[in-house]
C-alpha atoms as a PDB file:
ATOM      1  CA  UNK A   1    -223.681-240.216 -29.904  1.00  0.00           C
ATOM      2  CA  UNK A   2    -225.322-236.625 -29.815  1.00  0.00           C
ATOM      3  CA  UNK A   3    -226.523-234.621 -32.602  1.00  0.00           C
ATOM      4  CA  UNK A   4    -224.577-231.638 -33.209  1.00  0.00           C
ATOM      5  CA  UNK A   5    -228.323-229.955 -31.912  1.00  0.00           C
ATOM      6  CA  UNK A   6    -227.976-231.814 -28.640  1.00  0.00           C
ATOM      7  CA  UNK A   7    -224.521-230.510 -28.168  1.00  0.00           C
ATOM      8  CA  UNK A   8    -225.611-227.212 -28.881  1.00  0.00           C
ATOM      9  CA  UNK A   9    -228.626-227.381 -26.693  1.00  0.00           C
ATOM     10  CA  UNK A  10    -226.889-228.787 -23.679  1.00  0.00           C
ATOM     11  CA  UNK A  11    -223.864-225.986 -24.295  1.00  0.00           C
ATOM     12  CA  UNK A  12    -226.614-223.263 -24.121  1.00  0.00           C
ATOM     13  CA  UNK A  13    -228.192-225.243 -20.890  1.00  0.00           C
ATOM     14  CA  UNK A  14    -224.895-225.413 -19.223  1.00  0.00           C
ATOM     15  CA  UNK A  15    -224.548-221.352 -19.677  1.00  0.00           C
ATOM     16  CA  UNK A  16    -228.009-220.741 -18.886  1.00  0.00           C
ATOM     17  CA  UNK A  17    -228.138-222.632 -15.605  1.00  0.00           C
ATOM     18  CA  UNK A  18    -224.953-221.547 -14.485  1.00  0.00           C
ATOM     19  CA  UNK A  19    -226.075-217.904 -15.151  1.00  0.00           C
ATOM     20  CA  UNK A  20    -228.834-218.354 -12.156  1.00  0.00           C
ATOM     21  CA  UNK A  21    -226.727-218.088  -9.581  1.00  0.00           C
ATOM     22  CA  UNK A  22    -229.781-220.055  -7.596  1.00  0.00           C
ATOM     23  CA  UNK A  23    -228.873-221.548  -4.106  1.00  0.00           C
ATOM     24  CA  UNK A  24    -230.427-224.898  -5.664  1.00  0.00           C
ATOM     25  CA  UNK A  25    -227.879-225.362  -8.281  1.00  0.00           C
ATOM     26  CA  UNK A  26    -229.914-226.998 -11.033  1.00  0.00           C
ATOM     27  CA  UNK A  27    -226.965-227.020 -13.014  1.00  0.00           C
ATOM     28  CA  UNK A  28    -225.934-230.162 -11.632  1.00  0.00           C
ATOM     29  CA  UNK A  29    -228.757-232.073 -12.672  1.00  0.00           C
ATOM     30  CA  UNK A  30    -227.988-230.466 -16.185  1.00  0.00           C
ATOM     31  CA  UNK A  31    -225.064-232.223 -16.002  1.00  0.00           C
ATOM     32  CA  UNK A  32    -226.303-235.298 -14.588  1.00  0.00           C
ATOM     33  CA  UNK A  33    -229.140-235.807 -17.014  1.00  0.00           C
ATOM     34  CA  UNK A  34    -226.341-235.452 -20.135  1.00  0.00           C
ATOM     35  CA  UNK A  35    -223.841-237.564 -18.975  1.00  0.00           C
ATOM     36  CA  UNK A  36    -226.609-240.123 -18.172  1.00  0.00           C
ATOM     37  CA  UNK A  37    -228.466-239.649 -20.995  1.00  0.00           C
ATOM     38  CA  UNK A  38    -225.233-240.078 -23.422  1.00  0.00           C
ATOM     39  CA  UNK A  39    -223.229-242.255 -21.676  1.00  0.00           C
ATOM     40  CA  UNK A  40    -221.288-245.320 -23.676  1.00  0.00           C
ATOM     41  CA  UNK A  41    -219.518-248.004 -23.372  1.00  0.00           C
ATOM     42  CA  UNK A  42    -216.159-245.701 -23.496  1.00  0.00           C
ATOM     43  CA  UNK A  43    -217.628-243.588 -20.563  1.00  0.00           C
ATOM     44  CA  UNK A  44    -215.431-244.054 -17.610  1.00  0.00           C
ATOM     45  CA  UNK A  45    -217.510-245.683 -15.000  1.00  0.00           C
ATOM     46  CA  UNK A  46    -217.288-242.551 -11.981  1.00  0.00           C
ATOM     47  CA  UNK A  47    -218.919-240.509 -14.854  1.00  0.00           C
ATOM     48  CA  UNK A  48    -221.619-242.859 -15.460  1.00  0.00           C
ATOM     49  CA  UNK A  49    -221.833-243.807 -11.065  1.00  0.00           C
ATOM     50  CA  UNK A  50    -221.713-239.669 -10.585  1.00  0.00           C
ATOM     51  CA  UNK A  51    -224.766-238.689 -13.190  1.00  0.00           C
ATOM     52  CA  UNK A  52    -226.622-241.845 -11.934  1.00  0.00           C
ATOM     53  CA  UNK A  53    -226.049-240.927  -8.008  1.00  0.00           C
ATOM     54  CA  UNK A  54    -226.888-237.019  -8.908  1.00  0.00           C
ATOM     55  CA  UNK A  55    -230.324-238.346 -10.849  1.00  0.00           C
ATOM     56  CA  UNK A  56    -231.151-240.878  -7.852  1.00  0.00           C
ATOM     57  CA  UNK A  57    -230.612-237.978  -5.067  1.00  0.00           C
ATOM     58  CA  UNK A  58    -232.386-235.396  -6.817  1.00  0.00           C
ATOM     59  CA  UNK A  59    -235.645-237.501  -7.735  1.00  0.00           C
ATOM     60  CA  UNK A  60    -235.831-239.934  -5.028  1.00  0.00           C
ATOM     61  CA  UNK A  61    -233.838-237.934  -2.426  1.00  0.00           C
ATOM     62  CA  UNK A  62    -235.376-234.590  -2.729  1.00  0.00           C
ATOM     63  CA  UNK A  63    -231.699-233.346  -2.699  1.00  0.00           C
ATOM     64  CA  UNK A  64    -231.027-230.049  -4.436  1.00  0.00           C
ATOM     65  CA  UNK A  65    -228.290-229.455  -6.782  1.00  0.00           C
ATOM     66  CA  UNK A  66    -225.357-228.022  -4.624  1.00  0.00           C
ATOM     67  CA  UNK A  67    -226.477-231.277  -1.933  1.00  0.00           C
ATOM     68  CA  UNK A  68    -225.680-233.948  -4.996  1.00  0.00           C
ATOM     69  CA  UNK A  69    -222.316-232.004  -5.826  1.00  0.00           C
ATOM     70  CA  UNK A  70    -221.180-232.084  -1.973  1.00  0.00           C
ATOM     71  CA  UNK A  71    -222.166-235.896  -1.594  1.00  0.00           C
ATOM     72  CA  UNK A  72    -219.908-235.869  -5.381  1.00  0.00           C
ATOM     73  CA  UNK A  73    -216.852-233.723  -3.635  1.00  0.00           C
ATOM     74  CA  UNK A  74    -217.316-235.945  -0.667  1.00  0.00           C
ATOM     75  CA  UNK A  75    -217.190-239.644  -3.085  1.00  0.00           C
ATOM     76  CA  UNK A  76    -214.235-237.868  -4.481  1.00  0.00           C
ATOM     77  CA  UNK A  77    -212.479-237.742  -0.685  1.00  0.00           C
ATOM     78  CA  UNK A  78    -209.773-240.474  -0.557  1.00  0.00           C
ATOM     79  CA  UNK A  79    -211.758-241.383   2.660  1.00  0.00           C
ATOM     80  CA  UNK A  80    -215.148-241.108   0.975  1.00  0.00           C
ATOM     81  CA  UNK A  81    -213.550-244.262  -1.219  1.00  0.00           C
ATOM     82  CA  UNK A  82    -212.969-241.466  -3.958  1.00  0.00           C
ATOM     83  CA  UNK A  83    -209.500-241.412  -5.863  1.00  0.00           C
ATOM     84  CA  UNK A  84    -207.790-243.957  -3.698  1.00  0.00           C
ATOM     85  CA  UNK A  85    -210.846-246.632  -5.147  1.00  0.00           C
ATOM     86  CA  UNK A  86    -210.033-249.441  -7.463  1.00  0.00           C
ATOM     87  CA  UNK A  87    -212.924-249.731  -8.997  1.00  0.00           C
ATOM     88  CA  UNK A  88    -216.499-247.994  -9.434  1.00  0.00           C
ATOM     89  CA  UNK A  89    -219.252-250.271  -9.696  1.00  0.00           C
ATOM     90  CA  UNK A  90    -220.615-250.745 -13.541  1.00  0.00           C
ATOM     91  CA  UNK A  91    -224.533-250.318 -14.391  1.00  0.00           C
ATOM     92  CA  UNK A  92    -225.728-251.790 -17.699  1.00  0.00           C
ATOM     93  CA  UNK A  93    -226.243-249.458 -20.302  1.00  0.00           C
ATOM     94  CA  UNK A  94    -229.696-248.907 -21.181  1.00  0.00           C
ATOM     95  CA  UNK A  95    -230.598-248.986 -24.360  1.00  0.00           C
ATOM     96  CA  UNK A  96    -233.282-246.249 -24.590  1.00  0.00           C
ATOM     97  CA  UNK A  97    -232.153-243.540 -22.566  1.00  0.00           C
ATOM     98  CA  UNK A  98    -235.170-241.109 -21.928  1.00  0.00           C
ATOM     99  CA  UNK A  99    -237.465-239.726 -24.423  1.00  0.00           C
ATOM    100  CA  UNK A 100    -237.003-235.576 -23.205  1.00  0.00           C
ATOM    101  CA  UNK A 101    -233.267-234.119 -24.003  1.00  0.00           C
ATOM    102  CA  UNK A 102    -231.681-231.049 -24.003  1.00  0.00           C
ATOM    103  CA  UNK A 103    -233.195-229.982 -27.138  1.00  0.00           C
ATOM    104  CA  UNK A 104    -236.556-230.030 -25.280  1.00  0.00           C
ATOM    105  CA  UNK A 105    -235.828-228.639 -22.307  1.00  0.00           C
ATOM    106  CA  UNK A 106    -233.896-225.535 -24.211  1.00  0.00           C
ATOM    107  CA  UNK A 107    -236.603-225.057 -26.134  1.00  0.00           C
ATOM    108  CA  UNK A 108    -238.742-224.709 -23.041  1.00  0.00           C
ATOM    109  CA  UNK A 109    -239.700-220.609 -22.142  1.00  0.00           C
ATOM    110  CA  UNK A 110    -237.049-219.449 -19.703  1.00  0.00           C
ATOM    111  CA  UNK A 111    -239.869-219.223 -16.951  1.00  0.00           C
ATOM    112  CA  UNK A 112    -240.248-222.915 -17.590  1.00  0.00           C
ATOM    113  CA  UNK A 113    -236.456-224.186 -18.035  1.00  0.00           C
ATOM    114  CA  UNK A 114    -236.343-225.410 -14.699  1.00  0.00           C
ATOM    115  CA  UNK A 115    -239.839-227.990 -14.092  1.00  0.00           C
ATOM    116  CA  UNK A 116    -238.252-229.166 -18.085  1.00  0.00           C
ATOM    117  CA  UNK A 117    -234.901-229.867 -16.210  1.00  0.00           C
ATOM    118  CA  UNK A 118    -237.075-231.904 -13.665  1.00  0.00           C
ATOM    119  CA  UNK A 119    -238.752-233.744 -16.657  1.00  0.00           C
ATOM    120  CA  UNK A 120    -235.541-234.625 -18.329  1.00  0.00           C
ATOM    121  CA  UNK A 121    -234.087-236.076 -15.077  1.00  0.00           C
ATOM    122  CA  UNK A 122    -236.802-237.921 -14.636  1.00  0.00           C
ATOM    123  CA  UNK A 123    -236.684-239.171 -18.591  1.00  0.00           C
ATOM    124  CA  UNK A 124    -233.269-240.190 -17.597  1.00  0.00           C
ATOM    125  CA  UNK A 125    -233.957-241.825 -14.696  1.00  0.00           C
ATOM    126  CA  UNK A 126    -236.618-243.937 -15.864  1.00  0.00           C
ATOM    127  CA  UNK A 127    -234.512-245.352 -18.438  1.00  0.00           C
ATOM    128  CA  UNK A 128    -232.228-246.181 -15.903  1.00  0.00           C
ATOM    129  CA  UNK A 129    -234.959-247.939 -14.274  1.00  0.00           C
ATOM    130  CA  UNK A 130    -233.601-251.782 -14.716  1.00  0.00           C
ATOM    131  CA  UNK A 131    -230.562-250.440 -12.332  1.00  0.00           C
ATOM    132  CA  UNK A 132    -232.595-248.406  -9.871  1.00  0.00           C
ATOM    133  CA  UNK A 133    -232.107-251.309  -6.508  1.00  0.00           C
ATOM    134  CA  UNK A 134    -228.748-250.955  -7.490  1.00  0.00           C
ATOM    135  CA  UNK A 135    -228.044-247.830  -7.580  1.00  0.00           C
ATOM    136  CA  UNK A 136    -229.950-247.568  -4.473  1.00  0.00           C
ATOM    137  CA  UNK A 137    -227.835-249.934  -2.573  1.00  0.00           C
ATOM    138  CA  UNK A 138    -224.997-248.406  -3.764  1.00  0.00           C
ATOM    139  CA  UNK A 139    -225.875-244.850  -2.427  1.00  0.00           C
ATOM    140  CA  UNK A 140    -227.107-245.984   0.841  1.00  0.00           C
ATOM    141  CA  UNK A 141    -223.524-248.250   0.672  1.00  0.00           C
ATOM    142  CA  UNK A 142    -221.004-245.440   0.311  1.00  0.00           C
ATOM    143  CA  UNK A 143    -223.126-242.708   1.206  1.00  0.00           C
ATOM    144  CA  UNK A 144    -225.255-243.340   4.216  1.00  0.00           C
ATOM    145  CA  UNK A 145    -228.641-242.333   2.228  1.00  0.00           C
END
């Protein structure tokens, strides 16, 4: 469960990277890295499958922000197996989930928000690591990548 800090930071994240206006959109991988980061066992599973996909496109993929929310809209498609899907597939839950939060990357200098963004996805990631294959197979599964 986050802090009440954490909630803070990530509040003041989401307005400050949706204030950019950048044609990258790191405000996606804001989002990713949270819902990663503090996912539980209540989490629904396309929350968990969507911060995971975003985190895998962005670091592995070299996608950009506004790439990993199309290949989200496109999941979401009944014909991209979106809504009209039974079932997501289900990653174990880490139990560490990345040393660098919000509270880090908040504190960073403006000038600097964005490589901390990178660093927290990566975190993330890397605590995600025991699921990485499938999370690979999954993408390359559903989305072609």
């Amino acid at each position: 469960m986050p802090t009440a800090a954490e909630q803070s930071a990530y509040h003041e994240l989401m307005a400050w990277s949706l204030t950019l206006g950048d044609g990258e959109f790191i405000h996606q991988e804001v989002v990713d890295a949270w819902a990663a980061q503090h996912a539980t066992e209540t989490s629904t599973p396309i929350n968990i499958v969507f911060a995971l996909l975003g985190l895998y496109l962005y670091l592995e993929k070299g996608f950009c922000g506004r790439q990993v929310q199309r290949a989200h809209m496109q999941l979401a498609q009944p014909n991209g197996r979106g809504p009209g899907r039974k079932e997501w597939p289900r990653f174990p839950l880490p139990q560490a989930r990345g040393a660098v939060t919000a509270i880090d990357v908040i504190a960073a200098p403006e000038a600097e928000r964005v490589p901390a963004v990178h660093r927290w996805c990566q975190s993330v990631w890397d605590a995600w690591s025991d699921s990485h294959s499938a999370i690979a197979a999954w993408v390359h599964s559903d989305l072609g990548v």
